[in-house]
Protein backbone atom coordinates (compact mmCIF):
# COMPACT_ATOMS: atom_id res chain seq x y z
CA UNK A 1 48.53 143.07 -35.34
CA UNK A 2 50.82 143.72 -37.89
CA UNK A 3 53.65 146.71 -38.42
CA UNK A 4 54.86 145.43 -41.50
CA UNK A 5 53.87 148.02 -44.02
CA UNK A 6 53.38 146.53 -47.71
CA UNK A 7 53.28 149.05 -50.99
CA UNK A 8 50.99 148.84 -53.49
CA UNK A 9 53.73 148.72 -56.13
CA UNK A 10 55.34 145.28 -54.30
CA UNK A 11 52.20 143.58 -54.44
CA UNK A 12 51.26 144.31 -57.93
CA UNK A 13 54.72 142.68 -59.28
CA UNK A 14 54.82 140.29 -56.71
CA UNK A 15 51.22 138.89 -56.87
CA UNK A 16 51.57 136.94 -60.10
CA UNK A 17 49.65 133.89 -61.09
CA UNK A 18 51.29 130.51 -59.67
CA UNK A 19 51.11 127.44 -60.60
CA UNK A 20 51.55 126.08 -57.37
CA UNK A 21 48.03 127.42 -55.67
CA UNK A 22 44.92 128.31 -56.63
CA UNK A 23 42.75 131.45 -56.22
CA UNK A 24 39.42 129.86 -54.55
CA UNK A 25 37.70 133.09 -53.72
CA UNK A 26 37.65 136.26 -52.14
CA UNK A 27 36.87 136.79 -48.91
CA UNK A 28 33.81 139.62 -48.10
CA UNK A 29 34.81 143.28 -47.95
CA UNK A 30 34.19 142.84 -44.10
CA UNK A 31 36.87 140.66 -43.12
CA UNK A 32 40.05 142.78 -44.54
CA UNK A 33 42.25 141.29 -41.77
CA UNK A 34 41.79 137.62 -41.75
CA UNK A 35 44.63 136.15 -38.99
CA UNK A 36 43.45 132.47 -38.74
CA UNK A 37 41.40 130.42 -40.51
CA UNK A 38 40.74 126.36 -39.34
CA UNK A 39 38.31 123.94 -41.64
CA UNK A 40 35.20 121.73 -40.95
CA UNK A 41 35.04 119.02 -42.83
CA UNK A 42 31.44 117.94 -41.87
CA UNK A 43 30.26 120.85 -43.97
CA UNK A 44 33.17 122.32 -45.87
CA UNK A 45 33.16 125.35 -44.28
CA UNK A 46 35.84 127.59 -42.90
CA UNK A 47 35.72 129.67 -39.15
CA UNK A 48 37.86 132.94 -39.33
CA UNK A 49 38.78 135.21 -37.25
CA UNK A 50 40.83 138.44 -37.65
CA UNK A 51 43.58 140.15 -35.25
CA UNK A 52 43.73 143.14 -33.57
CA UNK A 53 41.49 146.15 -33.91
CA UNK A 54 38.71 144.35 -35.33
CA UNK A 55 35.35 142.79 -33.49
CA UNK A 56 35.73 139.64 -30.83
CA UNK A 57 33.97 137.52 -33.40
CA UNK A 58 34.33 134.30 -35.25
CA UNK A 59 33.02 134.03 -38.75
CA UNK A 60 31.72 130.92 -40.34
CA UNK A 61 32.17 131.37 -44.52
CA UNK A 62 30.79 128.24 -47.02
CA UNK A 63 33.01 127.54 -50.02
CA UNK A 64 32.21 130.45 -52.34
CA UNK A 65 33.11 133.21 -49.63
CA UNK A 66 29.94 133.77 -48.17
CA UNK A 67 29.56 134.30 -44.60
CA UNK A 68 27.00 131.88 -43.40
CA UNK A 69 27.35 132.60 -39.66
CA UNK A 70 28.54 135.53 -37.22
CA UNK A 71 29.21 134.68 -33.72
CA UNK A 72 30.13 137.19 -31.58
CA UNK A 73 32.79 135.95 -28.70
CA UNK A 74 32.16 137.53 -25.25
CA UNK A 75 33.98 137.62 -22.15
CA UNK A 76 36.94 137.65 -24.30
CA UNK A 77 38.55 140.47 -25.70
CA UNK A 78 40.22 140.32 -28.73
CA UNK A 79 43.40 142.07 -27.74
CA UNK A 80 45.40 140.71 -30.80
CA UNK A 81 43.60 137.14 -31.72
CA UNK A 82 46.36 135.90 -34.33
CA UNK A 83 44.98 132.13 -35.17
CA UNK A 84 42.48 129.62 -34.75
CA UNK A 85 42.59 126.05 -34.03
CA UNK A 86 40.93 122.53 -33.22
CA UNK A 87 40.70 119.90 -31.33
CA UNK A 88 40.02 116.01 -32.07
CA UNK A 89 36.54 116.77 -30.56
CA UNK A 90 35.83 119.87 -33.01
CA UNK A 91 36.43 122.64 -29.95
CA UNK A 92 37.57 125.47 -31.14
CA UNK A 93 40.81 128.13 -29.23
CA UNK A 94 41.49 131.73 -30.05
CA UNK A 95 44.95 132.25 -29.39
CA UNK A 96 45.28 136.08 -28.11
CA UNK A 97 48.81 136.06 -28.10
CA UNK A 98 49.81 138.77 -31.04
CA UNK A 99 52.54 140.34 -29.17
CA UNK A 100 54.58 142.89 -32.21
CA UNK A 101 56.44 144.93 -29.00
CA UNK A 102 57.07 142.04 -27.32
CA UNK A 103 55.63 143.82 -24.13
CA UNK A 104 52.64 141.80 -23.50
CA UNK A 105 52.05 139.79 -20.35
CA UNK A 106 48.77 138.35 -20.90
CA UNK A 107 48.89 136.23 -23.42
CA UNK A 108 46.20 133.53 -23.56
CA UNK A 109 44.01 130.82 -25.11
CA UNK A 110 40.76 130.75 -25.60
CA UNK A 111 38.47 127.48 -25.33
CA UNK A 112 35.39 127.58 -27.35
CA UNK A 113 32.99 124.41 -26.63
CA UNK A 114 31.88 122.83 -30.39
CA UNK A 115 28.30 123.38 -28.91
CA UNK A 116 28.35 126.93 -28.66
CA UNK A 117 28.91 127.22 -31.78
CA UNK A 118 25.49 126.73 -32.90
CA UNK A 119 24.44 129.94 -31.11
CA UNK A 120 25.20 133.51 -31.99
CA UNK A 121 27.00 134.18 -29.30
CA UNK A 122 29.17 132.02 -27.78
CA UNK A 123 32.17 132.54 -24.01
CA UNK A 124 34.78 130.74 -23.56
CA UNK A 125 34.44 127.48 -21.03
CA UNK A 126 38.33 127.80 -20.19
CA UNK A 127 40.95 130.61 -20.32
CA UNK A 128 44.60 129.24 -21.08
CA UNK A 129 46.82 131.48 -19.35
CA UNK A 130 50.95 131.46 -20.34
CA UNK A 131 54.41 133.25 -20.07
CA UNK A 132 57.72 132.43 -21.51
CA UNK A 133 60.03 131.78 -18.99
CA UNK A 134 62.94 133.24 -21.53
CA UNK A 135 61.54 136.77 -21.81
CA UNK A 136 63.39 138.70 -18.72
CA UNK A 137 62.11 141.87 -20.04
CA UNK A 138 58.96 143.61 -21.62
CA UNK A 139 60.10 144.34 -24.22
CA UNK A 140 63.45 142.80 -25.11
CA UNK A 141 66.41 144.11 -26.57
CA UNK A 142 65.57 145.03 -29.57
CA UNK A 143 67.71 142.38 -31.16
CA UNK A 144 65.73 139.53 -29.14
CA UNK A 145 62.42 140.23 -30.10
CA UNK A 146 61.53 136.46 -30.23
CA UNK A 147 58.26 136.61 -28.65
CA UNK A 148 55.37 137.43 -31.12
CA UNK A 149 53.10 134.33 -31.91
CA UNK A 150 51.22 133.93 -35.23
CA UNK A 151 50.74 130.22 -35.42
CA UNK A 152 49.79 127.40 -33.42
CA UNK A 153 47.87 124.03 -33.25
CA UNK A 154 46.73 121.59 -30.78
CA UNK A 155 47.84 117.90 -30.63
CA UNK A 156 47.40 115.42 -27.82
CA UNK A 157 45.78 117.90 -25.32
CA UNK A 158 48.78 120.15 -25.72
CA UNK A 159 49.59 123.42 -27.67
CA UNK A 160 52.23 124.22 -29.83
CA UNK A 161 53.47 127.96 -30.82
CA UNK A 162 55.56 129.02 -33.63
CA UNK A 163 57.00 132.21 -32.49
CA UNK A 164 57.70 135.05 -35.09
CA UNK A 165 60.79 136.82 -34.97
CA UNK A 166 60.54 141.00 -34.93
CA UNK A 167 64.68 141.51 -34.19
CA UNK A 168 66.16 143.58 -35.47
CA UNK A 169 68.87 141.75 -37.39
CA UNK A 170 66.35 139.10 -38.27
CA UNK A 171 67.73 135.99 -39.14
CA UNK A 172 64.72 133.61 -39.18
CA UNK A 173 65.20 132.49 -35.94
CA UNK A 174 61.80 130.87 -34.52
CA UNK A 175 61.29 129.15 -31.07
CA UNK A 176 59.18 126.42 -30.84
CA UNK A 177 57.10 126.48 -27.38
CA UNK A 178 54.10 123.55 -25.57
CA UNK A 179 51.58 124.83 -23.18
CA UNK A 180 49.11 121.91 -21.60
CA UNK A 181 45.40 122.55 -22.73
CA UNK A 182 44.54 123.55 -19.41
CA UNK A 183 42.90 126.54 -17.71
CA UNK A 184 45.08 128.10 -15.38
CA UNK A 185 48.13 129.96 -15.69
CA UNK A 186 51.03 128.10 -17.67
CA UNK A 187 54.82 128.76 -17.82
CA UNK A 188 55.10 127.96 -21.63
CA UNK A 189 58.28 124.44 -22.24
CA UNK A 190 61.03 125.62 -24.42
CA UNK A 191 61.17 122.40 -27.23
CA UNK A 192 64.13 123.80 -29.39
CA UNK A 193 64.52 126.56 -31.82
CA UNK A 194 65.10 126.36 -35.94
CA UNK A 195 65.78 129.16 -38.52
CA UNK A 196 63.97 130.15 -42.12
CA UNK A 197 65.75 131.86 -43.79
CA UNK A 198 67.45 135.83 -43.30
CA UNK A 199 64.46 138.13 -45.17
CA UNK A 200 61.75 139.12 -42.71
CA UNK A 201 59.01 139.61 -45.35
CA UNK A 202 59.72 136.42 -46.88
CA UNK A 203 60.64 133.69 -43.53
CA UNK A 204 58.47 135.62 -40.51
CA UNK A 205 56.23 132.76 -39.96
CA UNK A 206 52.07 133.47 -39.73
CA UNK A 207 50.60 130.56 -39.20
CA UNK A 208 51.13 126.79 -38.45
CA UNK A 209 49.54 123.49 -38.91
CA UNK A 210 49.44 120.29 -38.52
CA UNK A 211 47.62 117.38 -40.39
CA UNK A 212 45.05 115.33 -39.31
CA UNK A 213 47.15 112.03 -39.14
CA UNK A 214 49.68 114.35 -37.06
CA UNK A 215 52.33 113.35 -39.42
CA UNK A 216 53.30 116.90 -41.29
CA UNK A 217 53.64 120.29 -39.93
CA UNK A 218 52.95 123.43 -42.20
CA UNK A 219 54.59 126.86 -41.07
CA UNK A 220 53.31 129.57 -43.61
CA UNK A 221 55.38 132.46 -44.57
CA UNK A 222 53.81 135.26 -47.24
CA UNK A 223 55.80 133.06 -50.04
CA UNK A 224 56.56 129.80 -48.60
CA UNK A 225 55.49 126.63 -46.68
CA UNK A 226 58.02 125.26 -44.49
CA UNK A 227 57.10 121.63 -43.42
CA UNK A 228 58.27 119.36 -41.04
CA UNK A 229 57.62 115.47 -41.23
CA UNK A 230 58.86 111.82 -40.52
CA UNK A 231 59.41 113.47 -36.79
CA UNK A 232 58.90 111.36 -33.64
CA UNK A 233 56.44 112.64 -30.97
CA UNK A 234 56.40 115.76 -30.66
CA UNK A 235 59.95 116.51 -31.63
CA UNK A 236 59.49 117.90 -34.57
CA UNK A 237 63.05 119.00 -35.51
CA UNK A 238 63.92 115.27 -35.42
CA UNK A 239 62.92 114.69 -39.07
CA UNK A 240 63.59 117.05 -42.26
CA UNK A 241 62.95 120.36 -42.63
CA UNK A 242 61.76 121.38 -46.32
CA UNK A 243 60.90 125.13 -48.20
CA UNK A 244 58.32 124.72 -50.26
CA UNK A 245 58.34 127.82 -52.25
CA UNK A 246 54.58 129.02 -53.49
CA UNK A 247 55.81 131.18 -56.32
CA UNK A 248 53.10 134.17 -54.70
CA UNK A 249 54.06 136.86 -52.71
CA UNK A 250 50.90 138.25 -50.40
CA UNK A 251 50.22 139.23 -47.12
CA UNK A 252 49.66 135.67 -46.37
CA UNK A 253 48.71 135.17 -42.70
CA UNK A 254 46.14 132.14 -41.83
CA UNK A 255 46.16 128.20 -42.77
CA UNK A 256 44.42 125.20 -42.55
CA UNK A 257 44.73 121.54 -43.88
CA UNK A 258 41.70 119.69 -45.44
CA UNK A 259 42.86 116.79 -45.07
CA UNK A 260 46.49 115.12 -45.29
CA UNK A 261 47.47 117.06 -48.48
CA UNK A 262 45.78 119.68 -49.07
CA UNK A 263 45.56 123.26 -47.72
CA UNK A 264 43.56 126.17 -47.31
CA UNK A 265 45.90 129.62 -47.07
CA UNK A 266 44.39 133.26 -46.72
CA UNK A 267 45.55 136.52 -47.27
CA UNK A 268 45.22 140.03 -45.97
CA UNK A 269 43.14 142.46 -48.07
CA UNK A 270 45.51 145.74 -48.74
CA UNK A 271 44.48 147.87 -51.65
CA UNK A 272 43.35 145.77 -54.69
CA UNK A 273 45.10 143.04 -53.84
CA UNK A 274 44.54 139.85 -51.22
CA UNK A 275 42.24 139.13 -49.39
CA UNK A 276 41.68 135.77 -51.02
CA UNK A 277 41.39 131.87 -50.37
CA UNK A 278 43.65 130.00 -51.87
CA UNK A 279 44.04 126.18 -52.53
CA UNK A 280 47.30 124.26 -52.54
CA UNK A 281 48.54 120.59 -51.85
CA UNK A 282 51.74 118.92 -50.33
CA UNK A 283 52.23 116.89 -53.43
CA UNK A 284 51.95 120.02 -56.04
CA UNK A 285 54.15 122.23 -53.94
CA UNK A 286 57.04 119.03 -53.47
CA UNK A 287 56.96 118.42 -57.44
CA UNK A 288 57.68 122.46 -58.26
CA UNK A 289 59.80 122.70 -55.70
């Protein structure tokens, strides 16, 4: 779910061509509120989903923007689904854990089995259950609103959330969190925290991703990748920490990688702008940066 309102006016002089992505497509008229997007490479497809306020479905769309499949997710709510991800073994989780007010306490991962997804409707086979052993109160302070999720991935049976900041006073300030892929109920591990930068609409991260060599981590801002590699394990603020600016401003919110350099990013429909696929790769973004 997102507060954040954007004016028509910023996105027209903000939504210039770049030579650092690519427009792809645009997404159909029905999905105005993509929040996640994760790719297939077996047939170069994309699953979507979108957040809050929209259906508990997962969309399947072929590489000119066509939705090819609908599958409609029950015995899971979509309460605020804000990004998609995979396994090794092509399962697929929802993470519900959208959490603007910071007042939510059931936040939650969703298992999808890969063979379900060949029906048209599909429930989950496990419910990932967590809370953030941090958070004392629902909601926080206003100045320690640390708890809203956007991004994730999973990596050696484990989860790992990106959280976006909503203080007031932001200053870019994201906590990095690891959650076993487990049903049950979870007290989320507290890895370390980083910053972005000090503008919300510029360093609030919505999405994150890893490769599929596990080797680089993508956080996406509206405007900017921030990646993390040459890490060890699963410490990822134990190698370097680069902006990689994308020269486009847009209500950027979902990513995926194709393969070890390139990316998929999506953006929010609002007005005449958005709602788009874009293309982009490590190497472009590294040599304009």
């Amino acid at each position: 779910m997102k507060k954040y309102i954007f004016i028509s006016l910023l996105f027209a002089s903000c939504e210039q061509p770049s030579h650092t992505i690519t427009e792809l497509y645009s997404l159909p008229k029905k999905l105005k509120e993509v929040s996640g997007i994760i790719y297939t490479p077996e047939d170069e497809s994309v699953w979507a989903i979108e957040d809050s306020g929209n259906a508990s479905a997962l969309y399947k769309i072929n590489s000119t923007g066509k939705i090819t499949k609908t599958i409609s997710i029950t015995d899971a709510q979509n309460t605020d689904w804000e990004d998609v991800t995979m396994d090794k073994n092509g399962n697929l989780y929802l993470g519900d854990f959208g959490n603007n007010d910071n007042k939510r306490r059931d936040l939650c991962i969703y298992k999808l089995d890969k063979n379900s997804l060949l029906n048209a409707t599909a429930a989950p086979v496990s419910k990932i259950s967590f809370s953030y052993p941090e958070q004392k109160q629902f909601p926080p302070n206003k100045k320690e609103l640390l708890y809203d999720v956007e991004g994730f991935f999973e990596m050696n049976n484990n989860f790992y959330l990106f959280t976006k900041n909503r203080s007031k006073g932001f200053d870019g300030t994201s906590l990095i969190y690891k959650i076993p892929n487990q049903a049950g109920n979870h007290t989320a591990i507290l890895l370390g925290s980083f910053k972005t930068c000090d503008t919300y609409k510029s360093c609030a991260i919505t999405s994150a991703i890893i490769n599929p060599d596990q080797s680089k981590v993508a956080l996406l801002t509206h405007d900017k990748i921030i990646l993390f590699e040459n890490f060890k394990g699963d410490d990822f603020l134990s190698g370097t920490q680069t902006v990689l600016e994308l020269n486009h401003f847009s209500q950027k919110e979902a990513a995926t990688f194709i393969d070890n350099d390139k990316i998929l990013l999506a953006d929010e429909k609002y007005g005449s702008n958005g709602g788009k696929v874009y293309k982009t790769t490590l190497t472009q973004l590294k040599t304009k940066s």
